[in-house]
PDB file of N, CA and C in Angstrom:
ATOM      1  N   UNK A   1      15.396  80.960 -25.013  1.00  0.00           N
ATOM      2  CA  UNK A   1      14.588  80.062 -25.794  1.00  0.00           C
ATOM      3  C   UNK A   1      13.246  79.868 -25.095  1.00  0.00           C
ATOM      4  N   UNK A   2      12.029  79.659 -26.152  1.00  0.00           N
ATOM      5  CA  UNK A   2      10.822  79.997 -25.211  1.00  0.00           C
ATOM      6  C   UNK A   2      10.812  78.431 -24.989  1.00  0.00           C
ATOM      7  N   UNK A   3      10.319  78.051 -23.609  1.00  0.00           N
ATOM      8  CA  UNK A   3       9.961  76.664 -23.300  1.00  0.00           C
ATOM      9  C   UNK A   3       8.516  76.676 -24.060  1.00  0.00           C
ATOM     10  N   UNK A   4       7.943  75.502 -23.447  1.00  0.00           N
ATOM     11  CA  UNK A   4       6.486  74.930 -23.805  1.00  0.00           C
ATOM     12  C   UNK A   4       5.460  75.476 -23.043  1.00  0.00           C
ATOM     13  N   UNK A   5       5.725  76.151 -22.104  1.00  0.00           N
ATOM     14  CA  UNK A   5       4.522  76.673 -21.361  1.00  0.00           C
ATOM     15  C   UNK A   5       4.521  78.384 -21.714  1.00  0.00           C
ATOM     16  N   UNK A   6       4.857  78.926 -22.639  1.00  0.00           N
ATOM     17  CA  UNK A   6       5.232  80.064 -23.266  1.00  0.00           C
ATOM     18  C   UNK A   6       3.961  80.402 -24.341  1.00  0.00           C
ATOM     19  N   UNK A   7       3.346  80.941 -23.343  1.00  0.00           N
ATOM     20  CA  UNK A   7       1.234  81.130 -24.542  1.00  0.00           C
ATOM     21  C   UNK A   7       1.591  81.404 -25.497  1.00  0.00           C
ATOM     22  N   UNK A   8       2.715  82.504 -25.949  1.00  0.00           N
ATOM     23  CA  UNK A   8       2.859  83.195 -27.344  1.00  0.00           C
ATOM     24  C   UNK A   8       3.656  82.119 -28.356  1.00  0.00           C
ATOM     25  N   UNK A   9       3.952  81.047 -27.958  1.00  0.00           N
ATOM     26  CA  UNK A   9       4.289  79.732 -28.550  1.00  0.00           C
ATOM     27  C   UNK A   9       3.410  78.938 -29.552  1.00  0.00           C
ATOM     28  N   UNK A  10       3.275  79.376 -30.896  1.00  0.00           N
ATOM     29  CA  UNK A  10       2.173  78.709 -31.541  1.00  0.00           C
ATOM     30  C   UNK A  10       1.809  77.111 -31.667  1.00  0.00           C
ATOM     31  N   UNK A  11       3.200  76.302 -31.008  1.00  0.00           N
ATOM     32  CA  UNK A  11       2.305  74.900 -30.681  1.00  0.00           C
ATOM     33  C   UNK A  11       1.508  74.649 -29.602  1.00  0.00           C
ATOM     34  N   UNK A  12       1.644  75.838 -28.446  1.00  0.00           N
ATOM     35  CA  UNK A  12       1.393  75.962 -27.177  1.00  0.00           C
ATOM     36  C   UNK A  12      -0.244  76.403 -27.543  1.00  0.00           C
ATOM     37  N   UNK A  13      -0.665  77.176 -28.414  1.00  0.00           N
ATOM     38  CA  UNK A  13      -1.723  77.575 -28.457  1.00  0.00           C
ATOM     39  C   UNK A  13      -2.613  77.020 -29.478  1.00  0.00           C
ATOM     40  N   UNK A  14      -2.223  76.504 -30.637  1.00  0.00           N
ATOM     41  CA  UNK A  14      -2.143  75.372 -30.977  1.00  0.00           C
ATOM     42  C   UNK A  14      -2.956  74.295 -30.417  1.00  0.00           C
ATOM     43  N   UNK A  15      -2.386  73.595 -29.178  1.00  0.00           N
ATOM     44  CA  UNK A  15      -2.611  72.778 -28.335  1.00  0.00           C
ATOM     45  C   UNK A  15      -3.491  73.004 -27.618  1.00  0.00           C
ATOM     46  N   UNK A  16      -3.651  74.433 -27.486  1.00  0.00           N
ATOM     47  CA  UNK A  16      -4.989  75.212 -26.141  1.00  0.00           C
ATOM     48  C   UNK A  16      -6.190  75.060 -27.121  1.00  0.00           C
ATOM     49  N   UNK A  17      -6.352  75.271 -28.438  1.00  0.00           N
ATOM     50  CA  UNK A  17      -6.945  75.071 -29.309  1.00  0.00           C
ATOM     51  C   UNK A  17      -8.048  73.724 -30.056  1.00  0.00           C
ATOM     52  N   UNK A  18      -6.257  72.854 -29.679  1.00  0.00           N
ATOM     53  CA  UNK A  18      -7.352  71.633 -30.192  1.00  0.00           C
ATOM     54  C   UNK A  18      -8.008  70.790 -29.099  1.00  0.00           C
ATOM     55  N   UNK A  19      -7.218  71.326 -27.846  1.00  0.00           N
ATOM     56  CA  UNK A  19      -8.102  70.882 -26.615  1.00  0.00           C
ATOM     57  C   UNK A  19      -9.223  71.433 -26.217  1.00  0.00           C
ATOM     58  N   UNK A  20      -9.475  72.931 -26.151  1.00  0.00           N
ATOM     59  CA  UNK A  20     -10.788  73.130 -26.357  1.00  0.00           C
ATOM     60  C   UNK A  20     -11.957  72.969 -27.111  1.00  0.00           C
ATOM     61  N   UNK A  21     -11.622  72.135 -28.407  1.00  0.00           N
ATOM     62  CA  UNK A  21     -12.293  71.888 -29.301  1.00  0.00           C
ATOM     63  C   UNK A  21     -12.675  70.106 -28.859  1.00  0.00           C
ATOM     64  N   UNK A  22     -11.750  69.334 -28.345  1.00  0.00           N
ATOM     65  CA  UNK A  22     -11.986  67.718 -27.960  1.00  0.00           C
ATOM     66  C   UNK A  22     -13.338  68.443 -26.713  1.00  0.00           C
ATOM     67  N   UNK A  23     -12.979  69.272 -26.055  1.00  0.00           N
ATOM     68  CA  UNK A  23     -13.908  68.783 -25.239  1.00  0.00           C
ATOM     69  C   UNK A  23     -15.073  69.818 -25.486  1.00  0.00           C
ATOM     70  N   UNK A  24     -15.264  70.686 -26.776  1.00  0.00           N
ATOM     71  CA  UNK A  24     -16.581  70.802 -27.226  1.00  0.00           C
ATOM     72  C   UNK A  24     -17.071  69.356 -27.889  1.00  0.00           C
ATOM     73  N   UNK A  25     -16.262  68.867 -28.547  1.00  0.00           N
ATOM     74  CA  UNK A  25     -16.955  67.523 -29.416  1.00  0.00           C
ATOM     75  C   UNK A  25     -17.289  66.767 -27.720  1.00  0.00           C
ATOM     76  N   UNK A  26     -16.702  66.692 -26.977  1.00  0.00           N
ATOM     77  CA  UNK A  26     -17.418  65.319 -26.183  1.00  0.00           C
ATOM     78  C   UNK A  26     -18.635  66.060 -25.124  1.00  0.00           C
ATOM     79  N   UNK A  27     -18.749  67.211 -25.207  1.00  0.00           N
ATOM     80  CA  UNK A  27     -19.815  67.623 -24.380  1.00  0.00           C
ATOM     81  C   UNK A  27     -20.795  67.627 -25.666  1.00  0.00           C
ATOM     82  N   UNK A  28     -20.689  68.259 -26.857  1.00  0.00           N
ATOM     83  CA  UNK A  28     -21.821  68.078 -27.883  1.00  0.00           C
ATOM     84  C   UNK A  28     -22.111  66.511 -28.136  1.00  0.00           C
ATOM     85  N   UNK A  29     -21.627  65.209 -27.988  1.00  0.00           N
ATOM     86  CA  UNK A  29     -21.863  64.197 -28.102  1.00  0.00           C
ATOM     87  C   UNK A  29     -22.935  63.988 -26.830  1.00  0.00           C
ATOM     88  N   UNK A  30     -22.115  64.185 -26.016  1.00  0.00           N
ATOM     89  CA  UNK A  30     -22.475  63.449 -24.659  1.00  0.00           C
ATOM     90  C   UNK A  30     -24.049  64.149 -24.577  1.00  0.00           C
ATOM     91  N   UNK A  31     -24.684  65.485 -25.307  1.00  0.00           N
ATOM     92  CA  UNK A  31     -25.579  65.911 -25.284  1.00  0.00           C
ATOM     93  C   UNK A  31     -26.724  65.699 -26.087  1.00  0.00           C
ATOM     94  N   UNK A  32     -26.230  65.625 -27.380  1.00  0.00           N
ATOM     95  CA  UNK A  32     -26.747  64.529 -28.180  1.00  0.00           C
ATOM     96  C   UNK A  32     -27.256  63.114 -27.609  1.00  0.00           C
ATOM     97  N   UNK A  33     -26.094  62.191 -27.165  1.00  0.00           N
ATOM     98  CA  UNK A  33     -26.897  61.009 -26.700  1.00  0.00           C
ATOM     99  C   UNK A  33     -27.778  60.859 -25.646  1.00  0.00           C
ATOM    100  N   UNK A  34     -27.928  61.984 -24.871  1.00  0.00           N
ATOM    101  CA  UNK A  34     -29.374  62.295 -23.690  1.00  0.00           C
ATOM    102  C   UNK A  34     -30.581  62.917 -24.485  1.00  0.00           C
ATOM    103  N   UNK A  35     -30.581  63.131 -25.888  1.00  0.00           N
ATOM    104  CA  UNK A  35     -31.445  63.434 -26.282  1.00  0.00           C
ATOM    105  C   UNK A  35     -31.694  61.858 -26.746  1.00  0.00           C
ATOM    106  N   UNK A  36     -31.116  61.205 -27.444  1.00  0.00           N
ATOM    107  CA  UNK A  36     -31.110  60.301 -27.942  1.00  0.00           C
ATOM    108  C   UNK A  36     -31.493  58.956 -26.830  1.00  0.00           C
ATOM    109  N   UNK A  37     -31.459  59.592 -25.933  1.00  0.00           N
ATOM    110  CA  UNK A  37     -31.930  58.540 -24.758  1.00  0.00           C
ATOM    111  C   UNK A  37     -33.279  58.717 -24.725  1.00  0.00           C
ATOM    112  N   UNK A  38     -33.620  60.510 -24.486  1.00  0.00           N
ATOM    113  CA  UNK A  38     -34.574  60.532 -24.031  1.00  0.00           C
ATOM    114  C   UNK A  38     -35.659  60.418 -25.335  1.00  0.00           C
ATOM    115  N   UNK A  39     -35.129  60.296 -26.611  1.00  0.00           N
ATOM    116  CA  UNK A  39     -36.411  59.889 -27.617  1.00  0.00           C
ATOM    117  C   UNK A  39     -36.439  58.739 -27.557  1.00  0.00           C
ATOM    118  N   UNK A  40     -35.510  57.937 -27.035  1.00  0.00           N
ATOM    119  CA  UNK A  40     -35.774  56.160 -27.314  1.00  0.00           C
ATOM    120  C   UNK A  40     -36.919  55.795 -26.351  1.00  0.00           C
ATOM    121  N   UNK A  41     -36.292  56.449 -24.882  1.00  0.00           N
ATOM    122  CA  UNK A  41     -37.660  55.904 -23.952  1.00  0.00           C
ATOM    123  C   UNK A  41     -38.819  56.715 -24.474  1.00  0.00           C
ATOM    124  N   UNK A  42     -38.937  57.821 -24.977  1.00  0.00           N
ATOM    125  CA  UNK A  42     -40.713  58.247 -25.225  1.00  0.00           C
ATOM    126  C   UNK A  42     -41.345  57.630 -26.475  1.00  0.00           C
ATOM    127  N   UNK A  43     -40.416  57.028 -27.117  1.00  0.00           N
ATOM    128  CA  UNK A  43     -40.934  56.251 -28.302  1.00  0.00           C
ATOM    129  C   UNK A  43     -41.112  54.945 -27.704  1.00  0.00           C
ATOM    130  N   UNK A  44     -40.647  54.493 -26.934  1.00  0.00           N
ATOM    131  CA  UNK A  44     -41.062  53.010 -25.967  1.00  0.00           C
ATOM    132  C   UNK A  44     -42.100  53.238 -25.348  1.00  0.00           C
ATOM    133  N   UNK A  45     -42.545  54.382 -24.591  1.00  0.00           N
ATOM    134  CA  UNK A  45     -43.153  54.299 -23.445  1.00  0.00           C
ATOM    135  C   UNK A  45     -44.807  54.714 -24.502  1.00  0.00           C
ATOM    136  N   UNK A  46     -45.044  55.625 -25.348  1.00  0.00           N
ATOM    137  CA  UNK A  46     -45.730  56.014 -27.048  1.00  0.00           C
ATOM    138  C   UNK A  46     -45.884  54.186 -27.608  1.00  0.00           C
ATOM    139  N   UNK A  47     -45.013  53.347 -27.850  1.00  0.00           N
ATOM    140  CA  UNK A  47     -45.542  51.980 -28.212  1.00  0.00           C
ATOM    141  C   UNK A  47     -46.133  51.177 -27.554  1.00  0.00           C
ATOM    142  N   UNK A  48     -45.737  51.437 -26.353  1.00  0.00           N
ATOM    143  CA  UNK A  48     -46.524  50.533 -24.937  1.00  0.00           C
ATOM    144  C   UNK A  48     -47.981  51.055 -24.739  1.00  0.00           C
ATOM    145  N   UNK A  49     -48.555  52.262 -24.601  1.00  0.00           N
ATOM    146  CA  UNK A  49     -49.529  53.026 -25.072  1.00  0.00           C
ATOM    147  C   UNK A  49     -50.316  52.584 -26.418  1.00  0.00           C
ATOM    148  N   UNK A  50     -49.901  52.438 -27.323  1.00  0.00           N
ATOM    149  CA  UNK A  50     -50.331  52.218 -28.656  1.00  0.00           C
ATOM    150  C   UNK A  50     -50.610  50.744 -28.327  1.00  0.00           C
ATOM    151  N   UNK A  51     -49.775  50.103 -28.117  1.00  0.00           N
ATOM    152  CA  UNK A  51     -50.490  48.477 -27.773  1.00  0.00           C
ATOM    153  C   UNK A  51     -51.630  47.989 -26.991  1.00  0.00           C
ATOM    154  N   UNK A  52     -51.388  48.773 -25.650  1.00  0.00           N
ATOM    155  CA  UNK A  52     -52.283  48.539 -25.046  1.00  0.00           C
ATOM    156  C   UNK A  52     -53.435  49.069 -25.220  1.00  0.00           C
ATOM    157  N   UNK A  53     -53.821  50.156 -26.072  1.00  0.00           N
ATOM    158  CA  UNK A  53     -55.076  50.751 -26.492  1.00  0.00           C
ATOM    159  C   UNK A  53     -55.342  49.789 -27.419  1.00  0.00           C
ATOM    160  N   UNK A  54     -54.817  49.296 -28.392  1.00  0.00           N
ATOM    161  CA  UNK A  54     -55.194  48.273 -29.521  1.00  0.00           C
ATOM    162  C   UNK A  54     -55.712  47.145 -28.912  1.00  0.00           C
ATOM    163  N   UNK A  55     -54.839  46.512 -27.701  1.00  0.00           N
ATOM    164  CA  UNK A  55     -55.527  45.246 -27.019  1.00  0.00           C
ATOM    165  C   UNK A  55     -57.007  45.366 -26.621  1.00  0.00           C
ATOM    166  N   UNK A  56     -56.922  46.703 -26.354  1.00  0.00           N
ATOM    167  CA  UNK A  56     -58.517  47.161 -25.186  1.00  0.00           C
ATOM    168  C   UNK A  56     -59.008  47.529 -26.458  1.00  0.00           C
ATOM    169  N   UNK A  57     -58.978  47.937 -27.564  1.00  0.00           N
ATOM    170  CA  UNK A  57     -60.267  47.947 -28.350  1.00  0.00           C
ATOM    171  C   UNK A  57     -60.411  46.703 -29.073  1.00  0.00           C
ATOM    172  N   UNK A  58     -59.382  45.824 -29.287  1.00  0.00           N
ATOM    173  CA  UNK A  58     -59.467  44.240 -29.856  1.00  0.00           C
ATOM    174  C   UNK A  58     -60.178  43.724 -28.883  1.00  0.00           C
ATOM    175  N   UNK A  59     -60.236  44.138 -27.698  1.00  0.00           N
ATOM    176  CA  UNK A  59     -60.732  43.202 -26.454  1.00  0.00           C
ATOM    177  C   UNK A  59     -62.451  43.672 -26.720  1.00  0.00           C
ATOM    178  N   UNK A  60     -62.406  44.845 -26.805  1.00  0.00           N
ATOM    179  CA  UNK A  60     -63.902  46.002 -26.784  1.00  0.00           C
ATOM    180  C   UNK A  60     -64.865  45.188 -28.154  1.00  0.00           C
ATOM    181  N   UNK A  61     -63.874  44.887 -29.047  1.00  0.00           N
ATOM    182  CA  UNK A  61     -64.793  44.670 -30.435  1.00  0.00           C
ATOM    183  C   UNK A  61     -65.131  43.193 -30.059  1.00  0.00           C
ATOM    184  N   UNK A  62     -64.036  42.199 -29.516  1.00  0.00           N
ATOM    185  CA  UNK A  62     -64.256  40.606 -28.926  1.00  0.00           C
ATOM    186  C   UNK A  62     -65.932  40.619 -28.416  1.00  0.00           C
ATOM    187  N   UNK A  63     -66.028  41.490 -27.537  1.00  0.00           N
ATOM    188  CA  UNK A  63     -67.557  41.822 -26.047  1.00  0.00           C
ATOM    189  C   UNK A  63     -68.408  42.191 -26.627  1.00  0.00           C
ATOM    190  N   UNK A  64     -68.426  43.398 -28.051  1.00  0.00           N
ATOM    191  CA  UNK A  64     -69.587  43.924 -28.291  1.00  0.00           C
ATOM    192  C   UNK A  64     -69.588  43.851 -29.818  1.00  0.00           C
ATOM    193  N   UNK A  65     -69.383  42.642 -30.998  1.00  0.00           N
ATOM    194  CA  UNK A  65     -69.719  42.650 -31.899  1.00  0.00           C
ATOM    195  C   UNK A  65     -70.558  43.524 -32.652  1.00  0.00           C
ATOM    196  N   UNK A  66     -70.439  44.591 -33.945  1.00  0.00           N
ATOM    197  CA  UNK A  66     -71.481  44.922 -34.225  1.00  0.00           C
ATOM    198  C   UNK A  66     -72.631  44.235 -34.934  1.00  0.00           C
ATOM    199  N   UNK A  67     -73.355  44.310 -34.864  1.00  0.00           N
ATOM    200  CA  UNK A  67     -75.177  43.986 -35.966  1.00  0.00           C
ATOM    201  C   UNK A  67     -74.618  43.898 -37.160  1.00  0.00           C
ATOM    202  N   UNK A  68     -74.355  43.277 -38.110  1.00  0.00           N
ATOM    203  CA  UNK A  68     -74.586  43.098 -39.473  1.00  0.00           C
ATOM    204  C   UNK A  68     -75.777  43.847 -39.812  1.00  0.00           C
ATOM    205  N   UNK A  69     -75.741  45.091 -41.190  1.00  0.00           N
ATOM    206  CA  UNK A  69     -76.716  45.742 -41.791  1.00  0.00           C
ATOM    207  C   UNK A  69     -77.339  44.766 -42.795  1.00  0.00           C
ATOM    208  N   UNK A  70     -78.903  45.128 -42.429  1.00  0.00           N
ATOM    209  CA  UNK A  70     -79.329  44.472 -43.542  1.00  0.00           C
ATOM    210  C   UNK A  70     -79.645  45.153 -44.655  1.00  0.00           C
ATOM    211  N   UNK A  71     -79.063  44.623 -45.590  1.00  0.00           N
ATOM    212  CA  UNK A  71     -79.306  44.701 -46.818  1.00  0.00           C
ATOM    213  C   UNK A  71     -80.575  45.698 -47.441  1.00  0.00           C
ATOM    214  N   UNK A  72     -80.392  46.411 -48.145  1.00  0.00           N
ATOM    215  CA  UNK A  72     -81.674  47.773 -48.428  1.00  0.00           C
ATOM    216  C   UNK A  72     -82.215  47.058 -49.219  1.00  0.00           C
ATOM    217  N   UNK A  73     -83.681  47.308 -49.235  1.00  0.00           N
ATOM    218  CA  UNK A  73     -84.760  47.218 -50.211  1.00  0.00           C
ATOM    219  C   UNK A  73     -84.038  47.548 -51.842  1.00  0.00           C
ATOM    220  N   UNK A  74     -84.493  47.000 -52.607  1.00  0.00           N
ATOM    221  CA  UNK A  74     -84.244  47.581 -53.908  1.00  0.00           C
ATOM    222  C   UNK A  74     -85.428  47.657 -54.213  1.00  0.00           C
ATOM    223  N   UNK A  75     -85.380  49.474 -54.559  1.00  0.00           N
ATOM    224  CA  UNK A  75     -86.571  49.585 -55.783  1.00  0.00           C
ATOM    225  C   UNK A  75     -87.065  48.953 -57.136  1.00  0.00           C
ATOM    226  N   UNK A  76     -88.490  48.558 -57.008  1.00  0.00           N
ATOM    227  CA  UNK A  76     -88.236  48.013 -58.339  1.00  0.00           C
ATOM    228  C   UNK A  76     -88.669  49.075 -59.773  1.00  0.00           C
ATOM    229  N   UNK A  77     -88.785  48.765 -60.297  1.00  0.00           N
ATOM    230  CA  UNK A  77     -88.860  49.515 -61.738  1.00  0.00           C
ATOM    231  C   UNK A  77     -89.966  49.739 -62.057  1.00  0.00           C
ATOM    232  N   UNK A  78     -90.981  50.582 -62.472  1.00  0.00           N
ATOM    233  CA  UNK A  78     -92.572  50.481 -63.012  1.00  0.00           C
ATOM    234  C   UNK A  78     -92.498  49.338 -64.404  1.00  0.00           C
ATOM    235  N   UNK A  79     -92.986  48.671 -64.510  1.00  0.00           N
ATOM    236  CA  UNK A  79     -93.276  47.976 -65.523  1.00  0.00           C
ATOM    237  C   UNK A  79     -93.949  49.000 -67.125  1.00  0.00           C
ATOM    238  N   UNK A  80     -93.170  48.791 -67.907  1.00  0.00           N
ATOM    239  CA  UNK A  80     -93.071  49.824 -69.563  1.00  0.00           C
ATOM    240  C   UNK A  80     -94.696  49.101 -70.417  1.00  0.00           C
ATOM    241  N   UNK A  81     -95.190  50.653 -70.302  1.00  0.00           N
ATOM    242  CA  UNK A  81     -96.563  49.522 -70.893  1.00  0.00           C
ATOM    243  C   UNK A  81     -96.576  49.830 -72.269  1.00  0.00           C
ATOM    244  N   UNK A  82     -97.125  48.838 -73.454  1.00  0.00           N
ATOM    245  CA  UNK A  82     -97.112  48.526 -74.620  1.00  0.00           C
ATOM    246  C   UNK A  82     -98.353  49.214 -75.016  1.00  0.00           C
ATOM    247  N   UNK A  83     -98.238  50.095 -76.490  1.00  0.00           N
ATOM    248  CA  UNK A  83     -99.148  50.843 -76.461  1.00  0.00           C
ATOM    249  C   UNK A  83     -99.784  49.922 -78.028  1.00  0.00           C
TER     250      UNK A  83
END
């Protein structure tokens, strides 16, 4: 009678099967979430950047107000002469 450690045993291989497959799923996870790490911090470290450029040009526009344009001349019209 074949025992359990018998390769040509189809629960035996079977078993070799679905264990090599648990530990593709937890190495494809576990690889996934280091990507997933590493977009969280570059999207943190990308917002911290984005803020602080916004402060320094909120700060830039505070110091150096621009000039208000003045207003253009309007042409005026020749006056329509009556014949």
């Amino acid at each position: 009678m074949a025992g359990p450690s018998d390769k040509n045993d189809p629960q035996s291989r079977a078993h070799a099967v679905f264990t090599a497959s648990e530990q593709r799923d937890k190495s494809v996870r576990a690889e996934i979430e280091k990507e997933r790490a590493a977009t969280d911090a570059k999207t943190v470290r990308l917002k911290a950047l984005r803020l602080a450029k916004e402060a320094e040009d909120a700060a830039h526009a505070a110091a150096n107000p621009k000039p208000k344009p003045k207003p253009a001349a309007r042409a005026t019209k020749p006056a329509k002469k009556k014949a």
